[in-house]
C-alpha atoms as a PDB file:
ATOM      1  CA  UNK A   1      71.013 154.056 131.204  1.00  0.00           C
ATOM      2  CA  UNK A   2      68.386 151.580 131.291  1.00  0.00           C
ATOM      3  CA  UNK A   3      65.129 151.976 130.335  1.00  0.00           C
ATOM      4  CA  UNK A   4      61.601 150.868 131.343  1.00  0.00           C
ATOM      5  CA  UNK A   5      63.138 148.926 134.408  1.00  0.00           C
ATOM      6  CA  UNK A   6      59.817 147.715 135.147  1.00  0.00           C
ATOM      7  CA  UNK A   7      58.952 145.867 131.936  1.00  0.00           C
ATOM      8  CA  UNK A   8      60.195 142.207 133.607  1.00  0.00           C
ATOM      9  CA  UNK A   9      58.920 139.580 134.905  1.00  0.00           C
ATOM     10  CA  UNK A  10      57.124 139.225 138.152  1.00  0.00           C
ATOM     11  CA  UNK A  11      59.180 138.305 141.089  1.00  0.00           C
ATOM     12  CA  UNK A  12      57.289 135.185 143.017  1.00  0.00           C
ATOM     13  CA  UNK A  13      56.552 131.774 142.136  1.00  0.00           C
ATOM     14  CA  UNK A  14      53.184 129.693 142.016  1.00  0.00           C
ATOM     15  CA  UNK A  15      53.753 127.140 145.169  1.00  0.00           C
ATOM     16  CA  UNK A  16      54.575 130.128 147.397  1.00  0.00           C
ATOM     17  CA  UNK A  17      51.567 132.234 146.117  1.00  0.00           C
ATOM     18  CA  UNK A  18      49.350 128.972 146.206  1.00  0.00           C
ATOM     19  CA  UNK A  19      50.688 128.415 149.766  1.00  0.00           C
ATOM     20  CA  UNK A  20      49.521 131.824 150.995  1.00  0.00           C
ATOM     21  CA  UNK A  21      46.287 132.005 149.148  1.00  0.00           C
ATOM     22  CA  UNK A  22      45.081 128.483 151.010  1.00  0.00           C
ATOM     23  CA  UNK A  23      46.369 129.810 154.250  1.00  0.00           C
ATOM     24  CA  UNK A  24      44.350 133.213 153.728  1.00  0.00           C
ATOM     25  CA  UNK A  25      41.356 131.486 152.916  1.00  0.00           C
ATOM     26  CA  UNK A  26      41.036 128.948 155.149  1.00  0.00           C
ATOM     27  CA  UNK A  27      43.024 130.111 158.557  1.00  0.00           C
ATOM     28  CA  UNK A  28      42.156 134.006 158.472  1.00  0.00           C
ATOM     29  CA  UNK A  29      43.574 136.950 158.314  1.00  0.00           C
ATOM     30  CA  UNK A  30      45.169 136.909 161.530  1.00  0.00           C
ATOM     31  CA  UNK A  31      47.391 133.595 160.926  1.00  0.00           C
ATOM     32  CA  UNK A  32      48.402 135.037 157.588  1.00  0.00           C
ATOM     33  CA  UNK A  33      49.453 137.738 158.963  1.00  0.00           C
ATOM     34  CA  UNK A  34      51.658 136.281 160.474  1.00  0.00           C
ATOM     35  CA  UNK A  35      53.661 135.395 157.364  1.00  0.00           C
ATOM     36  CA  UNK A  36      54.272 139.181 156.320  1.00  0.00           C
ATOM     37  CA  UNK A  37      57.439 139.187 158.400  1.00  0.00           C
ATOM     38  CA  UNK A  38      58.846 136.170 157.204  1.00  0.00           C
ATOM     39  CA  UNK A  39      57.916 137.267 153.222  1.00  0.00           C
ATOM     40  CA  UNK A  40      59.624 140.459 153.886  1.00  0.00           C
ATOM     41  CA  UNK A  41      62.649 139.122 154.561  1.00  0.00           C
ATOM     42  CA  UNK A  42      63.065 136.734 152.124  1.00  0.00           C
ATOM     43  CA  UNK A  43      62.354 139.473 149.493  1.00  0.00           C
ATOM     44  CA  UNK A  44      64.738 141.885 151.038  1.00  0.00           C
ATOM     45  CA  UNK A  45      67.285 138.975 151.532  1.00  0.00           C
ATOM     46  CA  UNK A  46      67.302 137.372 147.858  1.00  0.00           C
ATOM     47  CA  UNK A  47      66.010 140.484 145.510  1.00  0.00           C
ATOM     48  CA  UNK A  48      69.114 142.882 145.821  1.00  0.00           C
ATOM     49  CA  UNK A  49      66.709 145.229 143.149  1.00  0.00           C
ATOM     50  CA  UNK A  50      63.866 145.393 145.375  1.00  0.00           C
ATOM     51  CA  UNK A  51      66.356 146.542 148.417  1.00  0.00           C
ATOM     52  CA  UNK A  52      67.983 149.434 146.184  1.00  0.00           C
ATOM     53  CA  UNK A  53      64.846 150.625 144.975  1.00  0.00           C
ATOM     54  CA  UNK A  54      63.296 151.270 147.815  1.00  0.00           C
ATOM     55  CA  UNK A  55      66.389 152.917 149.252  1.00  0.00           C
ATOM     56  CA  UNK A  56      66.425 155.454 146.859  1.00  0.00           C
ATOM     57  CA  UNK A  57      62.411 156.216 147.062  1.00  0.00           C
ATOM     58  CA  UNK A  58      63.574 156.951 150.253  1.00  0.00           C
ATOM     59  CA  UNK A  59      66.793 159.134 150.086  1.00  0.00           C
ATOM     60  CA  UNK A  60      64.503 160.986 147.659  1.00  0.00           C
ATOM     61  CA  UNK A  61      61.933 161.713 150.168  1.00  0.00           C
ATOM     62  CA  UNK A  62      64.814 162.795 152.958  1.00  0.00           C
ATOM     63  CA  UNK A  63      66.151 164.881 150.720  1.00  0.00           C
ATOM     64  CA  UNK A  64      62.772 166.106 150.084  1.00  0.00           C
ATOM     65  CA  UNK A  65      62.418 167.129 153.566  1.00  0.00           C
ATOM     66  CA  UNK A  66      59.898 164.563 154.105  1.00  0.00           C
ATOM     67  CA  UNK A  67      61.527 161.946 156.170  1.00  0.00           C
ATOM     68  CA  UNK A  68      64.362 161.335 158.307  1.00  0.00           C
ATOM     69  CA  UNK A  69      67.640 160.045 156.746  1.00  0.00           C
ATOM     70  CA  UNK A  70      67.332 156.530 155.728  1.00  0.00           C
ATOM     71  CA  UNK A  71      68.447 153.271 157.298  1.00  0.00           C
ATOM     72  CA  UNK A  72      67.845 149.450 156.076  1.00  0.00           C
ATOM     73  CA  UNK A  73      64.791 149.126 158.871  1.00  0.00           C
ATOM     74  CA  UNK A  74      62.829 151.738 157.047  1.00  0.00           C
ATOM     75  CA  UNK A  75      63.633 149.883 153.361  1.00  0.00           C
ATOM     76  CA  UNK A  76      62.487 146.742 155.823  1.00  0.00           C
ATOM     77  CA  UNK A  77      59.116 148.212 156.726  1.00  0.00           C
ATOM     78  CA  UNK A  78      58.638 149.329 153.483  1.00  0.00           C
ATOM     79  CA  UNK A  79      58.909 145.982 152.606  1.00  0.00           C
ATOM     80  CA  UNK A  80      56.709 145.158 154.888  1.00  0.00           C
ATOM     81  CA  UNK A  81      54.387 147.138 153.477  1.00  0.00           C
ATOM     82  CA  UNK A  82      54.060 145.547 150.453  1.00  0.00           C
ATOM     83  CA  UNK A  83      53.811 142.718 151.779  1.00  0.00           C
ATOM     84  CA  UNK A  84      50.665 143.698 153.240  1.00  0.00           C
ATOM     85  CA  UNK A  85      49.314 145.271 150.383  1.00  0.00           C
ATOM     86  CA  UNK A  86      49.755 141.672 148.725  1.00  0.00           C
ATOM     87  CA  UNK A  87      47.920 140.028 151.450  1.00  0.00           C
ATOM     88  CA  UNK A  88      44.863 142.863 151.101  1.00  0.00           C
ATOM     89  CA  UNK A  89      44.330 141.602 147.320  1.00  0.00           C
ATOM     90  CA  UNK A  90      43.794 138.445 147.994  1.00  0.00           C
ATOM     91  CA  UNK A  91      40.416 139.118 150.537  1.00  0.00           C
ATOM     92  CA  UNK A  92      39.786 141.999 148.345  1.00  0.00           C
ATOM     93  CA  UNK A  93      39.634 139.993 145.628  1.00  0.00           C
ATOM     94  CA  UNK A  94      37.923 136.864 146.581  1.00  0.00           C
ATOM     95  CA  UNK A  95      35.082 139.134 148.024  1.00  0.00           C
ATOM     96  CA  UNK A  96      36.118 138.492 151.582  1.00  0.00           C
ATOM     97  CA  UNK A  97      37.177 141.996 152.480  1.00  0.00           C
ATOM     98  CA  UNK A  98      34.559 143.597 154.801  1.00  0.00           C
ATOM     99  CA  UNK A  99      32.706 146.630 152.568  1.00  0.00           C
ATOM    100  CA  UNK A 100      32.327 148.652 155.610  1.00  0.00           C
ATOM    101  CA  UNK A 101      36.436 148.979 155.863  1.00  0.00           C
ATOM    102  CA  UNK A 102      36.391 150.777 152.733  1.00  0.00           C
ATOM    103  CA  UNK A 103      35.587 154.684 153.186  1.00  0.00           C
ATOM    104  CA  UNK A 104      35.966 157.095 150.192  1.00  0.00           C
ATOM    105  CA  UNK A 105      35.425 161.004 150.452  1.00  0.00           C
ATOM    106  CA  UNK A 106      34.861 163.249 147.514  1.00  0.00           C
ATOM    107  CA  UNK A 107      32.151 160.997 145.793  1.00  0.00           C
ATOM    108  CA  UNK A 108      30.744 164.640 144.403  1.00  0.00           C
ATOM    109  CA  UNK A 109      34.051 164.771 141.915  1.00  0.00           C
ATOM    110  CA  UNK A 110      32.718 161.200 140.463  1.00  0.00           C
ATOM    111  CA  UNK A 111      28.768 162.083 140.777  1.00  0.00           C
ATOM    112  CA  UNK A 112      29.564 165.793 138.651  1.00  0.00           C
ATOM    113  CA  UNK A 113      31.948 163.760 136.069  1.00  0.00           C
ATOM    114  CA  UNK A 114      28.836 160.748 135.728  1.00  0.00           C
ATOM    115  CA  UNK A 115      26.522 163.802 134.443  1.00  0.00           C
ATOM    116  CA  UNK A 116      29.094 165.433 131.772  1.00  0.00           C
ATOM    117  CA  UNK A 117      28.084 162.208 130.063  1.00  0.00           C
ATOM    118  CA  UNK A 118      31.842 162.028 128.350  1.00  0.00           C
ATOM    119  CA  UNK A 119      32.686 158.752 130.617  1.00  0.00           C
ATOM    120  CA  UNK A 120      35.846 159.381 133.116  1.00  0.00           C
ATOM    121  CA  UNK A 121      39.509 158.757 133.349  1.00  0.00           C
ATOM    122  CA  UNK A 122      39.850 157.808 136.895  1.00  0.00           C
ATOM    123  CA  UNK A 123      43.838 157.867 137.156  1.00  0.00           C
ATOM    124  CA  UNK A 124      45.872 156.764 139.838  1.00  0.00           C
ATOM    125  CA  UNK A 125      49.316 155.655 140.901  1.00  0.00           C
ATOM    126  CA  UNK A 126      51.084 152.119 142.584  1.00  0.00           C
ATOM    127  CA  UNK A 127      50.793 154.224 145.738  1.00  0.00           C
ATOM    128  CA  UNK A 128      48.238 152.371 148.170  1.00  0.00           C
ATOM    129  CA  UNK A 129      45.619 150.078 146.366  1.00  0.00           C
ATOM    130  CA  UNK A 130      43.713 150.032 143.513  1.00  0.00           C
ATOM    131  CA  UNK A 131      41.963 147.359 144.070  1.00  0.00           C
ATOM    132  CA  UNK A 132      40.013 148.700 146.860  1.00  0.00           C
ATOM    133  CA  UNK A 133      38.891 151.389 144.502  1.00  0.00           C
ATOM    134  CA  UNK A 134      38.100 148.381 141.961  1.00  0.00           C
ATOM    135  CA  UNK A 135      36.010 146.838 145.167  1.00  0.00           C
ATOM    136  CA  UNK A 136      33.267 150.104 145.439  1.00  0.00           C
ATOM    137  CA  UNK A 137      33.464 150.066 141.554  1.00  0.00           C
ATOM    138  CA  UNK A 138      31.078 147.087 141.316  1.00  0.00           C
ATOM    139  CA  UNK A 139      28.353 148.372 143.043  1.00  0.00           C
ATOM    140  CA  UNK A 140      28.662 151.578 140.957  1.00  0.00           C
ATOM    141  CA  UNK A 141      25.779 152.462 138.457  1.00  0.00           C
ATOM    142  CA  UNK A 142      28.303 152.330 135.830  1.00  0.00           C
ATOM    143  CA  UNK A 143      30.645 150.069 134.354  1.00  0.00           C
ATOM    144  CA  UNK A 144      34.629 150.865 135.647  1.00  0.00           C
ATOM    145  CA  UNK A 145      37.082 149.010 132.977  1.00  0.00           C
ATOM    146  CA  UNK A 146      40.948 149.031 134.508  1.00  0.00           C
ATOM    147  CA  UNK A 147      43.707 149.741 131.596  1.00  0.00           C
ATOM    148  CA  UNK A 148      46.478 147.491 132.114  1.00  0.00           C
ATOM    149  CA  UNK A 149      49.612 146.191 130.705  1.00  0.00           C
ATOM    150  CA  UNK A 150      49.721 142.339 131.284  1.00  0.00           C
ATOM    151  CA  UNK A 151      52.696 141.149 128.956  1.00  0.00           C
ATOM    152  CA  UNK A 152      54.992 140.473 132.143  1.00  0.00           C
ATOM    153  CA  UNK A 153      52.309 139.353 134.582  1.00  0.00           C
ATOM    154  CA  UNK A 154      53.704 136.947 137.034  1.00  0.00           C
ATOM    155  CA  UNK A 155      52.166 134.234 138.995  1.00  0.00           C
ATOM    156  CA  UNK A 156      51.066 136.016 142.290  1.00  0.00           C
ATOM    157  CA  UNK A 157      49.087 137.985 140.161  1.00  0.00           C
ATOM    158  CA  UNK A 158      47.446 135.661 138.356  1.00  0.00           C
ATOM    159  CA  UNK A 159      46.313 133.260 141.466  1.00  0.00           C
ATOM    160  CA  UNK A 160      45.246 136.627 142.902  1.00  0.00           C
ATOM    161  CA  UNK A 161      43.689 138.055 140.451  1.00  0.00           C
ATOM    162  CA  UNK A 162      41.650 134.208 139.905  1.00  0.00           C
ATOM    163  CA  UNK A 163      39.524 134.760 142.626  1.00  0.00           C
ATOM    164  CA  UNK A 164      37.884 137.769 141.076  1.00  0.00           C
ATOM    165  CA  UNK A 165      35.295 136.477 139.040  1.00  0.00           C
ATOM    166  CA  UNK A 166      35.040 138.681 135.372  1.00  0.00           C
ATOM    167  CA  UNK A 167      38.474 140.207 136.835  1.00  0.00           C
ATOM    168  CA  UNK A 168      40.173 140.057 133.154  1.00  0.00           C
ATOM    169  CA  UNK A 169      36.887 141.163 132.072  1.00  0.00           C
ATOM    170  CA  UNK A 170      36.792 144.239 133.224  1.00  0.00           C
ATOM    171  CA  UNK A 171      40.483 145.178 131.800  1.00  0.00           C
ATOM    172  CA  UNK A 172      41.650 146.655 128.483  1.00  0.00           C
ATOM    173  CA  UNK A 173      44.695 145.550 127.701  1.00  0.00           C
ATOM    174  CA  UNK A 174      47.620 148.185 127.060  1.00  0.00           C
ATOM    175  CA  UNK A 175      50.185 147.078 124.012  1.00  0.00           C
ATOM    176  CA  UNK A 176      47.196 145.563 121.622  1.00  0.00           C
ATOM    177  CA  UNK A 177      46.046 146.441 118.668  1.00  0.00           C
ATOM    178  CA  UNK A 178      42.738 147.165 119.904  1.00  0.00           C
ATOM    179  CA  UNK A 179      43.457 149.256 122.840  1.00  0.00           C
ATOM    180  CA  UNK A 180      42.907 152.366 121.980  1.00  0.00           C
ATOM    181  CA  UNK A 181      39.354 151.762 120.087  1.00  0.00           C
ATOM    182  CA  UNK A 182      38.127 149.789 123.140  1.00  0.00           C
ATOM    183  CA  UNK A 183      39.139 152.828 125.490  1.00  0.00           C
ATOM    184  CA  UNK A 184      37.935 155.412 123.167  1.00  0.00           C
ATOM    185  CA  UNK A 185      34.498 152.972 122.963  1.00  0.00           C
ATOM    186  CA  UNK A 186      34.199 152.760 126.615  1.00  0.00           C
ATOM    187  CA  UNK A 187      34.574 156.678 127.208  1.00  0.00           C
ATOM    188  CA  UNK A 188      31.778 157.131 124.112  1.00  0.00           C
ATOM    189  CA  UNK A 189      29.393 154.859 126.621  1.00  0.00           C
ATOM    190  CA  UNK A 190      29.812 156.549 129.388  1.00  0.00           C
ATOM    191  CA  UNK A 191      32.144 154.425 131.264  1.00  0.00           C
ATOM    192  CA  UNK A 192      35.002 155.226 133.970  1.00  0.00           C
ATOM    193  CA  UNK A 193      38.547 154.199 132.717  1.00  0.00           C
ATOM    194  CA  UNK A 194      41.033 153.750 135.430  1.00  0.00           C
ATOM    195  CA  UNK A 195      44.960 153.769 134.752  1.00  0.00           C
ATOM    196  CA  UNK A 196      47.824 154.013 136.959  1.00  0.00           C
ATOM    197  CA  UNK A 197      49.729 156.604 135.560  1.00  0.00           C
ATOM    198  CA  UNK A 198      53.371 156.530 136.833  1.00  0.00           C
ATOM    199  CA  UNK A 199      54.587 154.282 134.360  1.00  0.00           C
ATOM    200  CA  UNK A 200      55.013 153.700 130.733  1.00  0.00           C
ATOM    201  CA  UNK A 201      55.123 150.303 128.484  1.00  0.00           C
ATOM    202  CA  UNK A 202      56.437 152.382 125.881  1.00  0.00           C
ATOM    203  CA  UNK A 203      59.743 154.462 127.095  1.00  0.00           C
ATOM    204  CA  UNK A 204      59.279 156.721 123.933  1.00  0.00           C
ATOM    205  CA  UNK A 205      56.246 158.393 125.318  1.00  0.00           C
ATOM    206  CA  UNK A 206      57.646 159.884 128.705  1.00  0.00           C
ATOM    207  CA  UNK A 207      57.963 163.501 129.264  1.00  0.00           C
ATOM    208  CA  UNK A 208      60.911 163.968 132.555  1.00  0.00           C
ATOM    209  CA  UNK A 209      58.947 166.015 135.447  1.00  0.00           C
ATOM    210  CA  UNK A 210      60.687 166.878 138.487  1.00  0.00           C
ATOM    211  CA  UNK A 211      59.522 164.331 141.634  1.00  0.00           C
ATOM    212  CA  UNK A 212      60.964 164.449 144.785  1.00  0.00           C
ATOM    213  CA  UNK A 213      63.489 166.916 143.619  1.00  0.00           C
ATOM    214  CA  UNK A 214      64.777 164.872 140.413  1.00  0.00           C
ATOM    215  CA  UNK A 215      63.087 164.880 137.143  1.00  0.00           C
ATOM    216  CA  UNK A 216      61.904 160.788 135.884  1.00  0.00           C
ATOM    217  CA  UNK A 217      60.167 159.572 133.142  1.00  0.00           C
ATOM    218  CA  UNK A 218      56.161 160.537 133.788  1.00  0.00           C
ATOM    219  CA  UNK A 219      54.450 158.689 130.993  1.00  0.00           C
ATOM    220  CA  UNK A 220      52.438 160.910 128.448  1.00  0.00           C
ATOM    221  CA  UNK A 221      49.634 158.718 127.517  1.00  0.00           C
ATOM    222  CA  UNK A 222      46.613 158.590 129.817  1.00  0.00           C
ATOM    223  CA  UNK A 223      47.420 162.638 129.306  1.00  0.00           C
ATOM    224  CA  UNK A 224      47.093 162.133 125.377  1.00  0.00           C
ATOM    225  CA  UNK A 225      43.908 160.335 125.986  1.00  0.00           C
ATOM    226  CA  UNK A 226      42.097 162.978 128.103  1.00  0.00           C
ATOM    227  CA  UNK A 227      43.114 165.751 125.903  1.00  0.00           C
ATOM    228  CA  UNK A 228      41.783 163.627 122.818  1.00  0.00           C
ATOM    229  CA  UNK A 229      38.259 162.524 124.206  1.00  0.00           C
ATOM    230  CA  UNK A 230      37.917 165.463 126.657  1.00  0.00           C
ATOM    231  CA  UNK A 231      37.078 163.003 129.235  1.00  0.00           C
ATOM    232  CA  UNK A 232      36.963 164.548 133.572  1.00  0.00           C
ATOM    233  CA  UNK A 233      40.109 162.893 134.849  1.00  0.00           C
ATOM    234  CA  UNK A 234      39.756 162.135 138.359  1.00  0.00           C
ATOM    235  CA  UNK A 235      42.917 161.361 141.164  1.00  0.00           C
ATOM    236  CA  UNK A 236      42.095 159.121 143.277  1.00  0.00           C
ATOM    237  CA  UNK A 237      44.372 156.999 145.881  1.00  0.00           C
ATOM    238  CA  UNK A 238      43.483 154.144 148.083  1.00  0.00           C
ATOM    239  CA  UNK A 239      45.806 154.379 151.051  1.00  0.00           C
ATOM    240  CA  UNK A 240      46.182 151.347 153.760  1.00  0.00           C
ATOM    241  CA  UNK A 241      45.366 153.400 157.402  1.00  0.00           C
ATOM    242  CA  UNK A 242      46.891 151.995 160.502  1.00  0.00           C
ATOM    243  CA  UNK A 243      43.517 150.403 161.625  1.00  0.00           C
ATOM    244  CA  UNK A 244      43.357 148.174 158.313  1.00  0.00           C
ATOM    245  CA  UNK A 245      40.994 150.314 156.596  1.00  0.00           C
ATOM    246  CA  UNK A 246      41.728 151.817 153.290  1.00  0.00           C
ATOM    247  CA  UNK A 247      40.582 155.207 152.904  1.00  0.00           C
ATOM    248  CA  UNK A 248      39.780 156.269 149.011  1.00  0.00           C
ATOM    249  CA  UNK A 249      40.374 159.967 148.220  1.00  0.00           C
ATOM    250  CA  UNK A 250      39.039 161.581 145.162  1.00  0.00           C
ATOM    251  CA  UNK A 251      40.080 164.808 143.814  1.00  0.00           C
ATOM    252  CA  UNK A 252      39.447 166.422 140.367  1.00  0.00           C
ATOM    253  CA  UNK A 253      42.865 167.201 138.038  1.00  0.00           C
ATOM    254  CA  UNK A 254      43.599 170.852 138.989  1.00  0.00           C
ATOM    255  CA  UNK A 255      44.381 171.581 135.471  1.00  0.00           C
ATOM    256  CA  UNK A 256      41.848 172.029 132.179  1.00  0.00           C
ATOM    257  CA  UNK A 257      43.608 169.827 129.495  1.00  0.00           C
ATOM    258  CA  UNK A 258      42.848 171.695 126.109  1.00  0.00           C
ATOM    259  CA  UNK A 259      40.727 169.737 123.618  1.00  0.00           C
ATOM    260  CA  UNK A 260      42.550 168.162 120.837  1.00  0.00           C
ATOM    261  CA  UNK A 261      41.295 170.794 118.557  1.00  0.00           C
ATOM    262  CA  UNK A 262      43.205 173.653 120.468  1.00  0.00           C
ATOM    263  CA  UNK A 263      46.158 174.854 118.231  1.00  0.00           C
ATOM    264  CA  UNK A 264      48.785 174.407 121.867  1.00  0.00           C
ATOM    265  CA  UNK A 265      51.869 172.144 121.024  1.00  0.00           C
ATOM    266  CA  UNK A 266      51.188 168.554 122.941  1.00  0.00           C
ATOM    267  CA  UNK A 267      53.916 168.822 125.152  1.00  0.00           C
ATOM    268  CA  UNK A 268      53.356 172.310 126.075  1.00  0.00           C
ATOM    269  CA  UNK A 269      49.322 171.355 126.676  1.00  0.00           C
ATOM    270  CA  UNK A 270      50.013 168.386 128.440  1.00  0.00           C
ATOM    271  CA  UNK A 271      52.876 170.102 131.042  1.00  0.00           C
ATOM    272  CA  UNK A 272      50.784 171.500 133.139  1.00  0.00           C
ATOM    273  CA  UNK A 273      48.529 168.666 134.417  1.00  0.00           C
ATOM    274  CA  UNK A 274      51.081 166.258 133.945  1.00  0.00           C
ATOM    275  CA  UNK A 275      53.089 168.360 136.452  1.00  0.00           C
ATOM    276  CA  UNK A 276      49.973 168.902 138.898  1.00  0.00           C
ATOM    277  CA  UNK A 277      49.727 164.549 138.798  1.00  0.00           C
ATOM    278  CA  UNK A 278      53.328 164.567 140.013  1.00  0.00           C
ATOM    279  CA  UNK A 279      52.467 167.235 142.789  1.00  0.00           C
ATOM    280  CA  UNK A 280      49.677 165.107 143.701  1.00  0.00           C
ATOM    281  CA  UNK A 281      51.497 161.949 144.085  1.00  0.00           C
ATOM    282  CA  UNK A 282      54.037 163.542 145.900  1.00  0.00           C
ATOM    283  CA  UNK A 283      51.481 164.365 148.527  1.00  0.00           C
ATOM    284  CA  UNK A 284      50.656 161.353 148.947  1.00  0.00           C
ATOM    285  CA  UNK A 285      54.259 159.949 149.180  1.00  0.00           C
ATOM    286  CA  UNK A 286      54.833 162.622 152.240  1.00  0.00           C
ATOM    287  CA  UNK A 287      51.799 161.608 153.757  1.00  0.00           C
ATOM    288  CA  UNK A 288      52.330 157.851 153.417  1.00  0.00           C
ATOM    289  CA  UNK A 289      55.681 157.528 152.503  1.00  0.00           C
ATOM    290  CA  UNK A 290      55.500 153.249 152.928  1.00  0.00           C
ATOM    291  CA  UNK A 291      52.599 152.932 150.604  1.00  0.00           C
ATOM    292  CA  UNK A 292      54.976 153.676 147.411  1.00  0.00           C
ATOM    293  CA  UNK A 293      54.973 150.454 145.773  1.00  0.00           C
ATOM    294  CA  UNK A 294      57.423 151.123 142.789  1.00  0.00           C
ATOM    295  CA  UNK A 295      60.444 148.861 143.358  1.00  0.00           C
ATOM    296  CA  UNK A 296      61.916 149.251 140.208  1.00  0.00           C
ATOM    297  CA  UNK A 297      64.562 152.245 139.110  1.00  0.00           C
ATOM    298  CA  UNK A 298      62.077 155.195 139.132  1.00  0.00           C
ATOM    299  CA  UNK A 299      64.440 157.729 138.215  1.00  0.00           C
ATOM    300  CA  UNK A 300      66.721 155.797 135.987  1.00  0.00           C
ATOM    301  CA  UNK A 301      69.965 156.295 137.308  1.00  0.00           C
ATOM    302  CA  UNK A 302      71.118 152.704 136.973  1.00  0.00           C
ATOM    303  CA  UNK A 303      70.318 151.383 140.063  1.00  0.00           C
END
């Protein structure tokens, strides 16, 4: 079986991302558009993994009982999707996104973990878009630093992610040295640290939790870190809605992760809210089963 099917590089190359970025900037949203189609082909025609992945995201849901059986058109639109989601980042990035697209509901969850004055783990998932969350962060009151893991970083990322000013700023990089100080830092100040937390950089650190009726590898770590600093963790999805707005959702973790200090075994104190995260994201998956944007072997089964 292979592991960490994720940890590779980038699919894309810099003319093609250059190419978009000019036409998104210059000609508008609607001619780019235009070229979402035409992308999602190409990536469904020359990247075989992308195609299988997304097939079995979505035999999982069917036999979930959350969609109908699937065919390639829905692994197409899925796609598609993405493809959209791609196109998003780069007027969310640049600034060029309209703020009054961008409605979030449960601000009260954020507001009553700002005044426990132990920062915030604001975790999410690659369902929907965390860069519209990223987008409200700057006005906030308080600084928002993104954990990420950058070794395999390709180049529609990085031309994306350009047009941020102070975007690399505002991340703590996974895999360094330094990581964990600099998190544990930022919590100590009061900050919010956000974290996707469906997938590992270190295999080793994954406990299996059932999803979509088969257990994969949900990684341990942002789990670790709450229960260490006692930090509110926060779930919170950005989901694409059919009017091109993105609607952000906040929600508290329905479980109380013990404090360090507790005598629990880690695994057994970490189960339960690692297993209410997977509930949570399968939610979302049910509700907005084309926002999923793992294309990679989830489950490791060898795809």
């Amino acid at each position: 079986m292979q592991r960490n099917t994720w940890l590779r590089p980038e699919k894309g190359n810099s003319l093609t991302i250059r190419l978009l970025i000019w036409v998104a900037l210059n000609l508008g949203y609607r001619v780019t558009a235009l070229l979402r189609w035409p992308a999602t082909l190409y990536y469904a025609a020359v990247y075989s993994s992308v195609r299988r992945a997304s097939w079995q995201y979505l035999s999982h849901l069917h036999r979930a009982g959350a969609l109908r059986r699937p065919h390639w058109g829905m692994v197409l639109r899925h796609i598609h999707a993405y493809s959209t989601n791609t196109l998003d980042r780069i007027y969310l990035l640049s600034g060029r996104f309209p703020r009054e697209n961008i409605h979030i509901t449960g601000q009260d969850i954020l507001h009553e973990a700002l005044h426990q004055n132990r920062g915030c783990i604001i975790m999410g998932a690659h369902i929907g878009s965390f860069d519209a969350l990223r987008q409200c962060g700057l006005n906030a009151s308080v600084p928002f630093r993104m954990l990420m893991y950058r070794r395999f970083i390709g180049a529609t990322s990085r031309f994306i992610e350009a047009l941020a000013p102070g975007f690399n700023a505002d991340i703590i990089e996974l895999g360094q040295p330094d990581s964990m100080l600099a998190t544990l830092k930022a919590l100590r100040n009061g900050e919010f640290i956000g974290i996707l937390a469906d997938r590992a950089h270190d295999g080793g650190r994954s406990i299996p939790i059932r999803f979509l009726g088969e257990e994969a590898p949900i990684p341990a770590g942002p789990f670790h870190l709450a229960r260490l600093t006692g930090a509110p963790v926060v779930l919170v999805s950005a989901i694409r809605q059919k009017n091109g707005t993105y609607h952000i959702a906040c929600t508290g973790l329905a479980d109380t992760l013990l404090p360090e200090t507790e005598p629990a075994p880690a695994r057994e104190a970490l189960l339960s809210p690692m297993q209410a995260y997977v509930r949570w994201m399968e939610e979302l998956c049910q509700r907005h089963p084309y926002a999923w944007f793992n294309f990679f072997d989830f489950w490791e089964k060898g795809l």
